[in-house]
N, C-alpha and C. Protein backbone atom coordinates (compact mmCIF):
# COMPACT_ATOMS: atom_id res chain seq x y z
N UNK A 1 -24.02 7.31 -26.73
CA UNK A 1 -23.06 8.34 -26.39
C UNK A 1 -21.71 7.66 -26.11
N UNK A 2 -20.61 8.28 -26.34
CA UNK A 2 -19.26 7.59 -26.50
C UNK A 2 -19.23 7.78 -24.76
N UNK A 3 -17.67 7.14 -24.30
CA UNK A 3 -17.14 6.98 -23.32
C UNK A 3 -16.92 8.90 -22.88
N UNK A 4 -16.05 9.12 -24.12
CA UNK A 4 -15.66 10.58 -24.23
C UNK A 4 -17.09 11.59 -23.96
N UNK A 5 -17.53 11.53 -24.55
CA UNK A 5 -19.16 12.65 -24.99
C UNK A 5 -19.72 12.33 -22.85
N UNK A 6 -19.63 11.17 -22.75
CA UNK A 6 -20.00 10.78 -20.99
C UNK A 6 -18.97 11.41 -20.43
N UNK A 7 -17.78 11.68 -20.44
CA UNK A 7 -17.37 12.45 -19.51
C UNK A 7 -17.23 13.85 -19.79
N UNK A 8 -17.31 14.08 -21.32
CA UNK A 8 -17.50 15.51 -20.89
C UNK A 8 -19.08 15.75 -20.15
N UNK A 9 -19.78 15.58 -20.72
CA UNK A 9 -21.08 15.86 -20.04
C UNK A 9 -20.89 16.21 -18.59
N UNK A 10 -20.18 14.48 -17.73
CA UNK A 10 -20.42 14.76 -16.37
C UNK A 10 -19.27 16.02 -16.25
N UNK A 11 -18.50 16.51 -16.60
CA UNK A 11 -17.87 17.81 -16.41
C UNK A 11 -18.46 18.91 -16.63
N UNK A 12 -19.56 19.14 -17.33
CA UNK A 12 -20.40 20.58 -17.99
C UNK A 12 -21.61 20.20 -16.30
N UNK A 13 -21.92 18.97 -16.38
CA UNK A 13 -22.81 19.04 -14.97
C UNK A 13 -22.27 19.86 -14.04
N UNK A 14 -21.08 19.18 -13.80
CA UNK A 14 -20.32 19.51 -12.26
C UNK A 14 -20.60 21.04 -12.33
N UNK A 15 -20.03 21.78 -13.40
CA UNK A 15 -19.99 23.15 -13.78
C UNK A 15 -18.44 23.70 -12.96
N UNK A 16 -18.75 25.09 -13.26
CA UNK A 16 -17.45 25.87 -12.69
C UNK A 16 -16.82 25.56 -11.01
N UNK A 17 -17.94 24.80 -10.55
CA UNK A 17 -17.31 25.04 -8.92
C UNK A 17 -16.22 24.02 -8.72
N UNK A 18 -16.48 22.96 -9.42
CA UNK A 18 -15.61 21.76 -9.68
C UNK A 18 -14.43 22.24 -9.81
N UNK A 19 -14.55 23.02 -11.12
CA UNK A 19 -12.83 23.16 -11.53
C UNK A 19 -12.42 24.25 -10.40
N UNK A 20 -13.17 25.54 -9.70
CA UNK A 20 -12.53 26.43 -9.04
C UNK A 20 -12.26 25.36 -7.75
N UNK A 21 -12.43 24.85 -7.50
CA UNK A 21 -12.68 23.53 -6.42
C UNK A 21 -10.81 23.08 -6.24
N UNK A 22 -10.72 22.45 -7.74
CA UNK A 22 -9.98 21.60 -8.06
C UNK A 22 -8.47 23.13 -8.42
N UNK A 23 -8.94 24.10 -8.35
CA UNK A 23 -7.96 25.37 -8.35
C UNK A 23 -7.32 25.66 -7.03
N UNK A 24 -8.76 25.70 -5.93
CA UNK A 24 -8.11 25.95 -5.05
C UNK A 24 -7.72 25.20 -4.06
N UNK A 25 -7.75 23.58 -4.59
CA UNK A 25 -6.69 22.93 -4.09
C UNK A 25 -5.22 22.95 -4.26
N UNK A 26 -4.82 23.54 -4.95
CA UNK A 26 -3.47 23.74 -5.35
C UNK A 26 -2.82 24.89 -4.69
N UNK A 27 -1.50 24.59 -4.51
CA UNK A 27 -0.70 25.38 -3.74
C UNK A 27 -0.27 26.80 -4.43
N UNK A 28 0.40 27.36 -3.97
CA UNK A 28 0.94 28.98 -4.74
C UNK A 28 2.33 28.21 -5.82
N UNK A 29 2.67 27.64 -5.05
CA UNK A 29 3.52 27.02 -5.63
C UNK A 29 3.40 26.01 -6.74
N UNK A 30 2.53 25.47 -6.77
CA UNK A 30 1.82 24.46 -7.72
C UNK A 30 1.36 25.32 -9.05
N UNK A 31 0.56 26.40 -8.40
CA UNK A 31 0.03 27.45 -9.19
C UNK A 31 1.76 27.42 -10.45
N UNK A 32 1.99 28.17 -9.58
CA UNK A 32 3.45 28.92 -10.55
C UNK A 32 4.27 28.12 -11.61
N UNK A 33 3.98 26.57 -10.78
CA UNK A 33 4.57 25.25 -11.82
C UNK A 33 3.52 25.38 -12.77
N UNK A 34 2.16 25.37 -12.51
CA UNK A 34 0.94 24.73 -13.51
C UNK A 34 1.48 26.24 -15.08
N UNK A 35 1.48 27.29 -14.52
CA UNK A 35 1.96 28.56 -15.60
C UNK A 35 2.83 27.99 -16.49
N UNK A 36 3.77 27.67 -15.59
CA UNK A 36 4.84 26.92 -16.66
C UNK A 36 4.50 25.62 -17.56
N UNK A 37 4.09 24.89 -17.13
CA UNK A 37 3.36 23.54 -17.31
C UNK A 37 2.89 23.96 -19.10
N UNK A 38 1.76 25.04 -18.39
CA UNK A 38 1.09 25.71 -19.56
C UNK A 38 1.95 26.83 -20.95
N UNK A 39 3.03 26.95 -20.39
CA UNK A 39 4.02 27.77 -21.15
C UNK A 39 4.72 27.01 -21.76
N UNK A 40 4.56 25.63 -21.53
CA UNK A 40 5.40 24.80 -22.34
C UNK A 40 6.88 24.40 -22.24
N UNK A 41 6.88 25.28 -20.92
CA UNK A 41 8.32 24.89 -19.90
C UNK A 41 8.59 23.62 -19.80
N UNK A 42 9.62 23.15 -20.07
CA UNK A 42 10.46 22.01 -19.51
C UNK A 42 10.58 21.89 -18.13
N UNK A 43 10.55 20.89 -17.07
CA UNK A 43 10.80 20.87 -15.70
C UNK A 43 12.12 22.19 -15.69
N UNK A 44 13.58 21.74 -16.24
CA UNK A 44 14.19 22.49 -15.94
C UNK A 44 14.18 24.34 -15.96
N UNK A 45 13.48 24.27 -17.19
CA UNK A 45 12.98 25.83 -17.04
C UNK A 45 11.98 26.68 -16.27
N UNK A 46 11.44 25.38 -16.01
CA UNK A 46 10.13 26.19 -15.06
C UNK A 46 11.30 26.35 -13.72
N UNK A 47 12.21 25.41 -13.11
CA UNK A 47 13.18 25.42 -11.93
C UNK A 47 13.86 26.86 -11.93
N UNK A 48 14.71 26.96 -13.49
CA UNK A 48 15.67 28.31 -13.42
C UNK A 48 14.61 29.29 -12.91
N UNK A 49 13.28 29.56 -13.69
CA UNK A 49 12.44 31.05 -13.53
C UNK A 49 12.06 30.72 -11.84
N UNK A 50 12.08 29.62 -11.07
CA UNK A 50 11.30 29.82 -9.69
C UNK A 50 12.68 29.33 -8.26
N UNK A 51 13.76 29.40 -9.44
CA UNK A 51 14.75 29.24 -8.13
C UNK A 51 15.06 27.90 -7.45
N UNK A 52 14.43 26.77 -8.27
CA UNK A 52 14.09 25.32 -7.89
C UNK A 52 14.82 24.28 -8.09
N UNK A 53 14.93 22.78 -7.99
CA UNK A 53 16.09 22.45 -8.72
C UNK A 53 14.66 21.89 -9.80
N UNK A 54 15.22 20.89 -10.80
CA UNK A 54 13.84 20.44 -12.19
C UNK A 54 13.53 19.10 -11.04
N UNK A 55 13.87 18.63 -9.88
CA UNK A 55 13.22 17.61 -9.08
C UNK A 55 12.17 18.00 -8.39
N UNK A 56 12.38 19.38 -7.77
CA UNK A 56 11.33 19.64 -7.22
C UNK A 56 10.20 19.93 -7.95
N UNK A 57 10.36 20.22 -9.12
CA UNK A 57 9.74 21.15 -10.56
C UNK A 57 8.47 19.76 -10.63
N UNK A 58 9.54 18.30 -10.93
CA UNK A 58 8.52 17.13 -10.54
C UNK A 58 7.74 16.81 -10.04
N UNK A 59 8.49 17.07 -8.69
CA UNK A 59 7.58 16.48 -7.43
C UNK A 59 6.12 17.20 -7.81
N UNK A 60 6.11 18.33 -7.60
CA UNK A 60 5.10 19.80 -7.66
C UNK A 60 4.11 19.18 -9.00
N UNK A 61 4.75 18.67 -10.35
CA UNK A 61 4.02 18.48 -10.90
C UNK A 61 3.25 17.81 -11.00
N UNK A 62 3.76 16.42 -10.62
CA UNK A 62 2.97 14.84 -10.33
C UNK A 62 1.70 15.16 -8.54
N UNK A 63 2.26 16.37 -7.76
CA UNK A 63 1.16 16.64 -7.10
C UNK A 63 -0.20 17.10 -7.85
N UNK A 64 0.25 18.21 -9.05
CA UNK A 64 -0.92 18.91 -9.42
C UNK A 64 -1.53 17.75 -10.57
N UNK A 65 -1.34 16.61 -10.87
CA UNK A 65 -1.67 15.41 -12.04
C UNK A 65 -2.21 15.04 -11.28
N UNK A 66 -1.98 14.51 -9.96
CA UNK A 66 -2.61 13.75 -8.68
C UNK A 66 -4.08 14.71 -8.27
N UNK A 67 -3.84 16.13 -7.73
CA UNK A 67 -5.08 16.87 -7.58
C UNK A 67 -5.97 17.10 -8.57
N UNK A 68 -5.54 16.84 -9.77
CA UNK A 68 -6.74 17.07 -11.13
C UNK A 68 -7.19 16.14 -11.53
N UNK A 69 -6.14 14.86 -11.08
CA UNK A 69 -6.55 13.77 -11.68
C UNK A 69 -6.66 13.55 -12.84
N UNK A 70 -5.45 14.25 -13.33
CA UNK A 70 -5.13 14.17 -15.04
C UNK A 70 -3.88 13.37 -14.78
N UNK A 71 -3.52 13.01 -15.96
CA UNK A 71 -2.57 11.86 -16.33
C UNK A 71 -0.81 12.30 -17.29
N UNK A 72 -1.32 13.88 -17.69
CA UNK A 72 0.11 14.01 -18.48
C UNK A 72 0.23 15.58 -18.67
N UNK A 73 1.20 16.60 -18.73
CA UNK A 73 1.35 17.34 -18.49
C UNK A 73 0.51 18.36 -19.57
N UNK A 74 -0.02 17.50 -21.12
CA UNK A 74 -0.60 18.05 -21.89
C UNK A 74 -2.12 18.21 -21.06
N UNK A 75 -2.63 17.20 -20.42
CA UNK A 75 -4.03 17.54 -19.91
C UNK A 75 -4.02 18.43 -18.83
N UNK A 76 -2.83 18.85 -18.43
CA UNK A 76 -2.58 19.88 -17.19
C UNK A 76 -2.84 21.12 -18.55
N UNK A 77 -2.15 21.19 -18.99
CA UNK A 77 -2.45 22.84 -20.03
C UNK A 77 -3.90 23.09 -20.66
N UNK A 78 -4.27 21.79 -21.56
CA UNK A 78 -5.61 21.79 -21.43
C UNK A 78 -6.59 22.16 -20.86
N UNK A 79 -6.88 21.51 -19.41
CA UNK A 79 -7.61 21.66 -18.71
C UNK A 79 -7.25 23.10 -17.82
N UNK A 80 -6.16 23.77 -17.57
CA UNK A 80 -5.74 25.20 -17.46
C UNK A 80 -6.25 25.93 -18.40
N UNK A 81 -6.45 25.46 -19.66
CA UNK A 81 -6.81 27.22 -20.88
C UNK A 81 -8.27 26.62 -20.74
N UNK A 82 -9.02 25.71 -20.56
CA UNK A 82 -10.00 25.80 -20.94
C UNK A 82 -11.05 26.34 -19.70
N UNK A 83 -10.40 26.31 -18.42
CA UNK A 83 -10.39 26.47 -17.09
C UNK A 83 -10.03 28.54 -17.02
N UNK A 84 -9.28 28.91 -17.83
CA UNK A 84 -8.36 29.92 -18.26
C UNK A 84 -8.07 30.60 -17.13
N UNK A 85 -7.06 29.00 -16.66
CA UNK A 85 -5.95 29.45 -15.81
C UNK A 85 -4.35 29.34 -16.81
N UNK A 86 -4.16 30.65 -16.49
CA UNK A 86 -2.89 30.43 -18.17
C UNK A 86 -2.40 32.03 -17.21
């Protein structure tokens, strides 16, 4: 079994509580960045729609990479539609 095929597995183990787990660690605010994240927003655009400057848009994001323990803003959308938080 590949490296890959091993971690999905241990993810289908964990099952749904994991990811609602790993949901409701996130803030309201985090939430509203991750939408954007997933919309394909630019820091700065996700800022204009939430009133923010695109630093804070950062900060918020590299929190929710840190709580998922994903690495780039594509595995944040990913793991959101497949999660189908969108």
């Amino acid at each position: 079994m590949t490296p890959t095929a091993v971690n999905e597995d241990e993810d289908l183990k964990q099952g749904p509580s994991r990811h609602d787990a790993d949901w409701e660690s996130l803030t309201r605010r985090e939430r509203q960045i991750l939408d954007g994240v997933v919309a394909g927003l630019s820091n700065p655009e996700i800022g204009r729609e939430l009133f923010v400057s695109p630093n804070t848009v950062k900060f918020h994001v590299g929190n929710i990479l840190r709580k998922l323990g994903l690495r780039s803003r594509i595995e944040v959308a990913v793991w959101a539609t497949k999660n189908h938080r969108n």
